[in-house]
C-alpha atoms as a PDB file:
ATOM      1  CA  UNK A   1    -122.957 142.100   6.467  1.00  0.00           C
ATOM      2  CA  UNK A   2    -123.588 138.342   6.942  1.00  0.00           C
ATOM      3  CA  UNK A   3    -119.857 136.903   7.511  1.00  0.00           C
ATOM      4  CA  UNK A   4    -117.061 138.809   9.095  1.00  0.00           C
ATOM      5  CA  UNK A   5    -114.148 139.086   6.873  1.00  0.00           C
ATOM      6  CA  UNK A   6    -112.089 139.146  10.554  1.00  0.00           C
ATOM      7  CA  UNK A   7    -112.478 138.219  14.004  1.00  0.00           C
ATOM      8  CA  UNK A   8    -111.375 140.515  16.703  1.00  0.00           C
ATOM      9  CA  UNK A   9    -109.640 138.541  19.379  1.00  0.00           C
ATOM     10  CA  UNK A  10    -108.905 141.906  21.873  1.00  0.00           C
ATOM     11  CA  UNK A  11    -110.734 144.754  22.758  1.00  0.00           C
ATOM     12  CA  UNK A  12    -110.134 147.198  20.335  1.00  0.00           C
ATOM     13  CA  UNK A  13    -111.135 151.219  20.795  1.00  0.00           C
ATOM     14  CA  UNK A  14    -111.095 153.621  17.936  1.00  0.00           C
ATOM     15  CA  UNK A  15    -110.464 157.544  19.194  1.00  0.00           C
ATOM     16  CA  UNK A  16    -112.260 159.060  16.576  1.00  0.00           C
ATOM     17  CA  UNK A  17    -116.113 160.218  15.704  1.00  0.00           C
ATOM     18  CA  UNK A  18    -115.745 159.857  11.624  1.00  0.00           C
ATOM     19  CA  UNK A  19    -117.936 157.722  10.838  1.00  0.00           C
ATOM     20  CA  UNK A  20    -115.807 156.660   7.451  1.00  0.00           C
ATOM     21  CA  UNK A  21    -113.322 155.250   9.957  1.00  0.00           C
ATOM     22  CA  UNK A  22    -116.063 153.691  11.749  1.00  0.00           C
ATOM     23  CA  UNK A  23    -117.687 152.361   8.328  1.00  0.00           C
ATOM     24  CA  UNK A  24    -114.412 150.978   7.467  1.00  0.00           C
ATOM     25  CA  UNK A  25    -113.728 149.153  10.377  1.00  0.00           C
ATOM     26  CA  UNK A  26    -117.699 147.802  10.904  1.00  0.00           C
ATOM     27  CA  UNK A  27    -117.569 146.504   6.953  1.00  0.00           C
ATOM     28  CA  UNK A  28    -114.693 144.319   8.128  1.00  0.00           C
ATOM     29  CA  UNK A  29    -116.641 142.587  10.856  1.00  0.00           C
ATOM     30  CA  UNK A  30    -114.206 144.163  13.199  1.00  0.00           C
ATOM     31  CA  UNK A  31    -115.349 144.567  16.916  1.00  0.00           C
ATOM     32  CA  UNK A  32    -114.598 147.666  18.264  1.00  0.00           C
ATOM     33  CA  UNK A  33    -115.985 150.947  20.453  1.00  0.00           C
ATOM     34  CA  UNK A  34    -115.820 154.067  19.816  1.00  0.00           C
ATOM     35  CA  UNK A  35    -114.211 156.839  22.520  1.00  0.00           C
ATOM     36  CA  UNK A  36    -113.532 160.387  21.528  1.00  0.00           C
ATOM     37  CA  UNK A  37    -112.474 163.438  23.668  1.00  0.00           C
ATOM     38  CA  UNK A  38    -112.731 166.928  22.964  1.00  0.00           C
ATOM     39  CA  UNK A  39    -109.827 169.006  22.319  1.00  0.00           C
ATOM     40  CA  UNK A  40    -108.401 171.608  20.054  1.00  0.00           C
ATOM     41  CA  UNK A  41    -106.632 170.780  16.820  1.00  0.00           C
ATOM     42  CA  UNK A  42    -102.821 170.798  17.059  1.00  0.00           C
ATOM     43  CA  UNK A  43    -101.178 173.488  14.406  1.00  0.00           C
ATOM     44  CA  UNK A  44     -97.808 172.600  12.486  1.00  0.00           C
ATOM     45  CA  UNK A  45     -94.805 174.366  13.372  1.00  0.00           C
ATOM     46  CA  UNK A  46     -92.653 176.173  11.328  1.00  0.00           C
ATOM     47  CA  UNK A  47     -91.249 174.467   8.282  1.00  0.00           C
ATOM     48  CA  UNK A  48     -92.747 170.715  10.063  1.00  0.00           C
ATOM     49  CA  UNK A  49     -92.569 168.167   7.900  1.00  0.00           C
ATOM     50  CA  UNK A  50     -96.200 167.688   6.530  1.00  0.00           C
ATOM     51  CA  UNK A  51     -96.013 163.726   7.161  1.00  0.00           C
ATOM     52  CA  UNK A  52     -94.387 164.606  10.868  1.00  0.00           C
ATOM     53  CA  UNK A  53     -97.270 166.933  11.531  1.00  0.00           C
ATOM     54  CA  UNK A  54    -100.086 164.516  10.577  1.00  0.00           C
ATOM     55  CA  UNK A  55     -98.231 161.963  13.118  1.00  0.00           C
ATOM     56  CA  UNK A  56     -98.055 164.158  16.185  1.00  0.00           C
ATOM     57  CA  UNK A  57    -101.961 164.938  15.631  1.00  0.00           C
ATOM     58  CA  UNK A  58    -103.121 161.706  15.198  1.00  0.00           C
ATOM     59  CA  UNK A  59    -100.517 160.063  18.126  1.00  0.00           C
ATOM     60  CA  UNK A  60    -101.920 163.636  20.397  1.00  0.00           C
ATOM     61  CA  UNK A  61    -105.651 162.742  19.749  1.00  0.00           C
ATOM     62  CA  UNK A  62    -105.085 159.514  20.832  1.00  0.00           C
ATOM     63  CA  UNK A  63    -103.336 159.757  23.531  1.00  0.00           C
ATOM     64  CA  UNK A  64    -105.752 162.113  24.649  1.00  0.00           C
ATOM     65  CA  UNK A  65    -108.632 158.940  24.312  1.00  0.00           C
ATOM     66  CA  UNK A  66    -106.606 156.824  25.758  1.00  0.00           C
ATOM     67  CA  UNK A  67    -105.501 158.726  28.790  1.00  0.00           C
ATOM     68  CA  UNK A  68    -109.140 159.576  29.982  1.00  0.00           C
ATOM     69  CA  UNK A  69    -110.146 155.822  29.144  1.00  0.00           C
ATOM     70  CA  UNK A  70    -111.098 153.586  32.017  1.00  0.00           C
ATOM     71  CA  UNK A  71    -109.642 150.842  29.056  1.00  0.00           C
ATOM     72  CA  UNK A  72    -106.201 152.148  28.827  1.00  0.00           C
ATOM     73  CA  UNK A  73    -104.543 149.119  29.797  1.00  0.00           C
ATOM     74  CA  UNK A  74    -106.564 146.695  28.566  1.00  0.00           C
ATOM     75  CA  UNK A  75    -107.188 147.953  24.519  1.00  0.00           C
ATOM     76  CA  UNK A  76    -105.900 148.704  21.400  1.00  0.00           C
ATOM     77  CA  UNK A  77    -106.381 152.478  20.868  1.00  0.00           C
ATOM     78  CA  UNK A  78    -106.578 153.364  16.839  1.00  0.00           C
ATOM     79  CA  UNK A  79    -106.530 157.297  16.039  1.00  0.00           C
ATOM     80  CA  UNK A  80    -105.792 158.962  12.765  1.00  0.00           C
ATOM     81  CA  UNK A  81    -105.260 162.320  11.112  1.00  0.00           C
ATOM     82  CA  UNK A  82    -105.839 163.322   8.026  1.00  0.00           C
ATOM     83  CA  UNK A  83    -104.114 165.861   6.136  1.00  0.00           C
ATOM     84  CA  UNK A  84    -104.583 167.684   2.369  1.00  0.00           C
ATOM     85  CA  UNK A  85    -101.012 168.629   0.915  1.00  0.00           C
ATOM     86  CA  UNK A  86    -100.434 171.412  -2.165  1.00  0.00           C
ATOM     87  CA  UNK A  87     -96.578 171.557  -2.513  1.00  0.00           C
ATOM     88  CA  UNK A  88     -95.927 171.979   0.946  1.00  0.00           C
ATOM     89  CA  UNK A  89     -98.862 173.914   2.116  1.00  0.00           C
ATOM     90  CA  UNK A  90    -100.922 172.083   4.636  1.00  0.00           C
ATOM     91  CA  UNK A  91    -104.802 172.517   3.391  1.00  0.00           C
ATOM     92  CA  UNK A  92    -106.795 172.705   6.736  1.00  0.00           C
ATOM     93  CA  UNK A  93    -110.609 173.060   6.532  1.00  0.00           C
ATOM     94  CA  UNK A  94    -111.983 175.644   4.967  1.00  0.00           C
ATOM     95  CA  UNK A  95    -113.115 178.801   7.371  1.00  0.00           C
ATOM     96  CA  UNK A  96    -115.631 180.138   4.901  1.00  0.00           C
ATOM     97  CA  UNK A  97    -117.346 179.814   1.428  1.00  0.00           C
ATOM     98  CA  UNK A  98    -114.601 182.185  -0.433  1.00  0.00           C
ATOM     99  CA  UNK A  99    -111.936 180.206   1.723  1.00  0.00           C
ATOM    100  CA  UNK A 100    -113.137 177.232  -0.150  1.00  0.00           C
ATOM    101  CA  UNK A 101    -113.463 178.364  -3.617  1.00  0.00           C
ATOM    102  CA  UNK A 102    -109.699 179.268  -3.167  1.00  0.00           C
ATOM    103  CA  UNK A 103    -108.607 175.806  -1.836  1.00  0.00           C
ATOM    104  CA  UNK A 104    -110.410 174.407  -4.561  1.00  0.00           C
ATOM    105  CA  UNK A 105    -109.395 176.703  -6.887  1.00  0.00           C
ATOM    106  CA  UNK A 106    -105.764 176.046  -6.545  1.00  0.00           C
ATOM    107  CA  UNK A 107    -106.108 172.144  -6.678  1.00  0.00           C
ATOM    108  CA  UNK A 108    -108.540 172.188  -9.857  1.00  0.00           C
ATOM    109  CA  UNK A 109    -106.201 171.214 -12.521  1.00  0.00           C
ATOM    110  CA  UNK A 110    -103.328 170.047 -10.064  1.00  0.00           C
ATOM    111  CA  UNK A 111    -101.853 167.047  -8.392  1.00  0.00           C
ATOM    112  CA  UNK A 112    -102.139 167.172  -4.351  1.00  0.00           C
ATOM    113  CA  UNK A 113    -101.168 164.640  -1.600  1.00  0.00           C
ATOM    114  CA  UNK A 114    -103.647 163.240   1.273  1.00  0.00           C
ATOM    115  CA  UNK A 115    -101.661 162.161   4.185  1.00  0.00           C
ATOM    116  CA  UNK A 116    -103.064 159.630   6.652  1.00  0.00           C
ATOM    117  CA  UNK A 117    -101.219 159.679   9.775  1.00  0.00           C
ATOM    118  CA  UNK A 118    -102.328 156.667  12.470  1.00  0.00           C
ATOM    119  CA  UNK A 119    -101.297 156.198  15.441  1.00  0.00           C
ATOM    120  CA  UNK A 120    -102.062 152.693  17.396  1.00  0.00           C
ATOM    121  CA  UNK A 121    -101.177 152.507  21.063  1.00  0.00           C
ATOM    122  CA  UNK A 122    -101.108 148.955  22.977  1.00  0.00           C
ATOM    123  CA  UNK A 123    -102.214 147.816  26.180  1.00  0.00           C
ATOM    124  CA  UNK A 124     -98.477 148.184  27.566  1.00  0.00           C
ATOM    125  CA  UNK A 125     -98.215 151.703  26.667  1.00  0.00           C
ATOM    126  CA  UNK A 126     -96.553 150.956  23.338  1.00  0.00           C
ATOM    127  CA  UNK A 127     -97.218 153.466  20.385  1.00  0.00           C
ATOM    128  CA  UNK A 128     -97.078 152.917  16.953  1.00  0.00           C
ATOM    129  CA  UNK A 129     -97.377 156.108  14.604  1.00  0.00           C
ATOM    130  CA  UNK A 130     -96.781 156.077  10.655  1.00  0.00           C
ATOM    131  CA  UNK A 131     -97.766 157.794   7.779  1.00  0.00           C
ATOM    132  CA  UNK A 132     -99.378 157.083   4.407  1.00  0.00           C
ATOM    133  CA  UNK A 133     -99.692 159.281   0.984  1.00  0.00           C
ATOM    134  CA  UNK A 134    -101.672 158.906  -1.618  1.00  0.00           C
ATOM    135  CA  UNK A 135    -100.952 161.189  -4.709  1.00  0.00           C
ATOM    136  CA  UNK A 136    -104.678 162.702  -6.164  1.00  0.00           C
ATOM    137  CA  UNK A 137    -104.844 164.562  -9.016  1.00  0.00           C
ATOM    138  CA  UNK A 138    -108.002 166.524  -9.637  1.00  0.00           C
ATOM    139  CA  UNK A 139    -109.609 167.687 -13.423  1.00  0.00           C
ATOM    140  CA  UNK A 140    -109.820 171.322 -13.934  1.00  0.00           C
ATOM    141  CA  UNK A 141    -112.842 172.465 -13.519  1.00  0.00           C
ATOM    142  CA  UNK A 142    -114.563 175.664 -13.995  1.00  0.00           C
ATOM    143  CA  UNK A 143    -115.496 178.387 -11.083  1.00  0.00           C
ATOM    144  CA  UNK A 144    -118.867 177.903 -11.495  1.00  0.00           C
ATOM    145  CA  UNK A 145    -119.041 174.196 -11.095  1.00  0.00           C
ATOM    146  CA  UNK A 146    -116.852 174.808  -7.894  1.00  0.00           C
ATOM    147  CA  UNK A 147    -119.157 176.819  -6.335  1.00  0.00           C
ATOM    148  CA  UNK A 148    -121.958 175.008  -7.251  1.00  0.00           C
ATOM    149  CA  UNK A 149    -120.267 171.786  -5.556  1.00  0.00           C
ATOM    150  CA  UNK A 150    -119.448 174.546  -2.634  1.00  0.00           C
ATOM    151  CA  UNK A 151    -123.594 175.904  -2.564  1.00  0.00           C
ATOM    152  CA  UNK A 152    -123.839 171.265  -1.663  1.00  0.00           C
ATOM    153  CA  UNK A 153    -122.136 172.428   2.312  1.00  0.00           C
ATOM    154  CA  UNK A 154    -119.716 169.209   1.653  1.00  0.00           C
ATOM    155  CA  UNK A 155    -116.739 171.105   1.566  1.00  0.00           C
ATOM    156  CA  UNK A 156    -117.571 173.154   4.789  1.00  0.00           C
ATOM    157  CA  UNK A 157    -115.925 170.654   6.999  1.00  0.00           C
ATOM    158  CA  UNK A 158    -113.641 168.901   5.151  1.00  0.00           C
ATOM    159  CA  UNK A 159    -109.630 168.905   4.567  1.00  0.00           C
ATOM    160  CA  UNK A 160    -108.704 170.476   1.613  1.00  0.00           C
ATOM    161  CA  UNK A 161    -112.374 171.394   0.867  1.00  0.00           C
ATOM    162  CA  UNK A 162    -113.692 167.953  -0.876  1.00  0.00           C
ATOM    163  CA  UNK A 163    -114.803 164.764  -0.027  1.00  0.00           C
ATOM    164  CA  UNK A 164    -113.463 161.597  -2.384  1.00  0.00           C
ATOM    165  CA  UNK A 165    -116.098 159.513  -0.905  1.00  0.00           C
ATOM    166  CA  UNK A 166    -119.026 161.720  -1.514  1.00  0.00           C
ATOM    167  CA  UNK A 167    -120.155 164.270  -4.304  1.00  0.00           C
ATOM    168  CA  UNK A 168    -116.454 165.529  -4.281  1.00  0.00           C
ATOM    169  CA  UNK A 169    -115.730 162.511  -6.177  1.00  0.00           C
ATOM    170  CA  UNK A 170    -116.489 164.108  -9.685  1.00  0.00           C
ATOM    171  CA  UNK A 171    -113.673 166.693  -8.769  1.00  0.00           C
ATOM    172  CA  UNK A 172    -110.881 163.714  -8.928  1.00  0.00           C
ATOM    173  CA  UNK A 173    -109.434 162.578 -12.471  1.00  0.00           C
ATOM    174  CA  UNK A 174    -106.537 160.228 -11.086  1.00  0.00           C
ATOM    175  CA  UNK A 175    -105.304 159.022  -7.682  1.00  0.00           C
ATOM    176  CA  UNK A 176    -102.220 156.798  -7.150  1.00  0.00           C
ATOM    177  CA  UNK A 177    -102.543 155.062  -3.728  1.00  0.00           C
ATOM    178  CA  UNK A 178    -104.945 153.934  -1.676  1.00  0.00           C
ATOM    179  CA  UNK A 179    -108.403 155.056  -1.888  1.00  0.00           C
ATOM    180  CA  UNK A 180    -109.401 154.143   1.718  1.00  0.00           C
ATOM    181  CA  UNK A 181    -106.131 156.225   2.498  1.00  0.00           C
ATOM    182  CA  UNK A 182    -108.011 159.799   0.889  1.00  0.00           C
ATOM    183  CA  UNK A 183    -111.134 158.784   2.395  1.00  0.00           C
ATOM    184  CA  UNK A 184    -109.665 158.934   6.174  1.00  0.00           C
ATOM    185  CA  UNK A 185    -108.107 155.219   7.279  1.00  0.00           C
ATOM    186  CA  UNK A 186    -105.146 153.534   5.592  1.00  0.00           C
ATOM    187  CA  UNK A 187    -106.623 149.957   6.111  1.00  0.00           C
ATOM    188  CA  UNK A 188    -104.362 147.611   4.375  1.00  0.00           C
ATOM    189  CA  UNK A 189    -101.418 148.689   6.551  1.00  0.00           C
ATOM    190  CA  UNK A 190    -103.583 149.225   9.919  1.00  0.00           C
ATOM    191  CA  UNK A 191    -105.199 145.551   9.034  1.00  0.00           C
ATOM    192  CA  UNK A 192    -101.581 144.157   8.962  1.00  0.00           C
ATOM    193  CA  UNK A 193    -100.146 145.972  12.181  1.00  0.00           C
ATOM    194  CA  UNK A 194    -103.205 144.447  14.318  1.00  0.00           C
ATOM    195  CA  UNK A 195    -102.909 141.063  12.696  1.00  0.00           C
ATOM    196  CA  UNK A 196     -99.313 140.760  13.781  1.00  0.00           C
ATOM    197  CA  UNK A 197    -100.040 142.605  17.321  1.00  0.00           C
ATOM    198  CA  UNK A 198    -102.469 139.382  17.676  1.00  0.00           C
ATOM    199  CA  UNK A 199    -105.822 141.470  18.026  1.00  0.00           C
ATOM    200  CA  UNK A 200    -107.858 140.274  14.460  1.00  0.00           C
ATOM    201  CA  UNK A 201    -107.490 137.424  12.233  1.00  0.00           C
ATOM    202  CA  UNK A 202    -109.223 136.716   9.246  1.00  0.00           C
ATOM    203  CA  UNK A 203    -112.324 134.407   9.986  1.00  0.00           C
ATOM    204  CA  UNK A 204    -112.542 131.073   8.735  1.00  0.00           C
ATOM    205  CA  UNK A 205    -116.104 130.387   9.188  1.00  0.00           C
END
């Protein structure tokens, strides 16, 4: 990228690995470094809100980062959860080939939610945890061309068992939302919570 599209004006650390996250973020001009910390994934308790559940992970990942960071009171911490909703089953990742014929399965020919939760926490300890949907509604497809987009191994890791931003793309007829939302990062709304916070601003050279 030649010219930043913003400037960061405070240290900025994102708690997470993905590298869509990352790519969003980099694409932006956006300064930041990247701190993770292993740690098993949270499960939702009985009858939790899906939205409420996508919070506590992302604010619990982050807090994790943040508490073993040598930066904790000196950066912006930015984690966030993503979660696949069918009704109000929670779509983790699939455990196994068959278990991700059946996610798929069920979602062919439906419309499904993606939940982004992020959670921002500031220098002074402050958190900041919200939650965006998009609504995605995928073509019915045939089990053959599911398992053939299965035999690809994109599914293996992800929510819900596809990937909008890769081959899983052929999979979705309709979304209403944001894209960048399904893909892992709601950045309009993050863009405008650090703006006001005071740690980017659009560049003006």
């Amino acid at each position: 990228m030649n010219t930043p599209v913003y400037t960061t004006l405070k240290p900025i650390i994102l708690a997470s690995g993905s590298p869509r996250r990352k790519q969003f973020l980099s694409e932006l001009g956006i300064t930041f470094t990247v701190e993770t910390h292993p740690g098993e994934e949270p499960l939702p308790t009985h009858d939790e809100n899906p939205a409420d559940f996508a919070c506590r992970c992302a604010l619990t990942k982050t807090m994790t980062v943040c508490a073993a960071s040598e930066h904790f009171s000196s950066a912006c911490f930015i984690g966030a959860d993503t979660i696949v909703v069918l009704g109000n089953e929670i779509m983790g990742k699939p455990a196994d080939d068959a278990h991700a014929l059946d996610m798929l399965s069920r979602l062919s020919g439906n419309t499904h939610k993606v939940i982004t939760a992020t959670a921002i926490i500031y220098p002074d300890g402050a958190t900041d945890t919200y939650a965006v949907e998009t609504a995605v509604t995928m073509k019915k497809y045939s089990e053959t061309a599911l398992k053939a987009y299965i035999r690809s191994g994109e599914p293996a890791d992800k929510a819900g068992a596809y990937a909008i931003q890769g081959v899983g793309s052929f999979l979705v007829e309709q979304i209403c939302g944001s894209w960048s939302n399904v893909v892992g990062l709601p950045v309009a709304e993050l863009l405008e919570k650090l703006e006001t916070a005071g740690f980017v601003t659009p560049s003006t050279s």
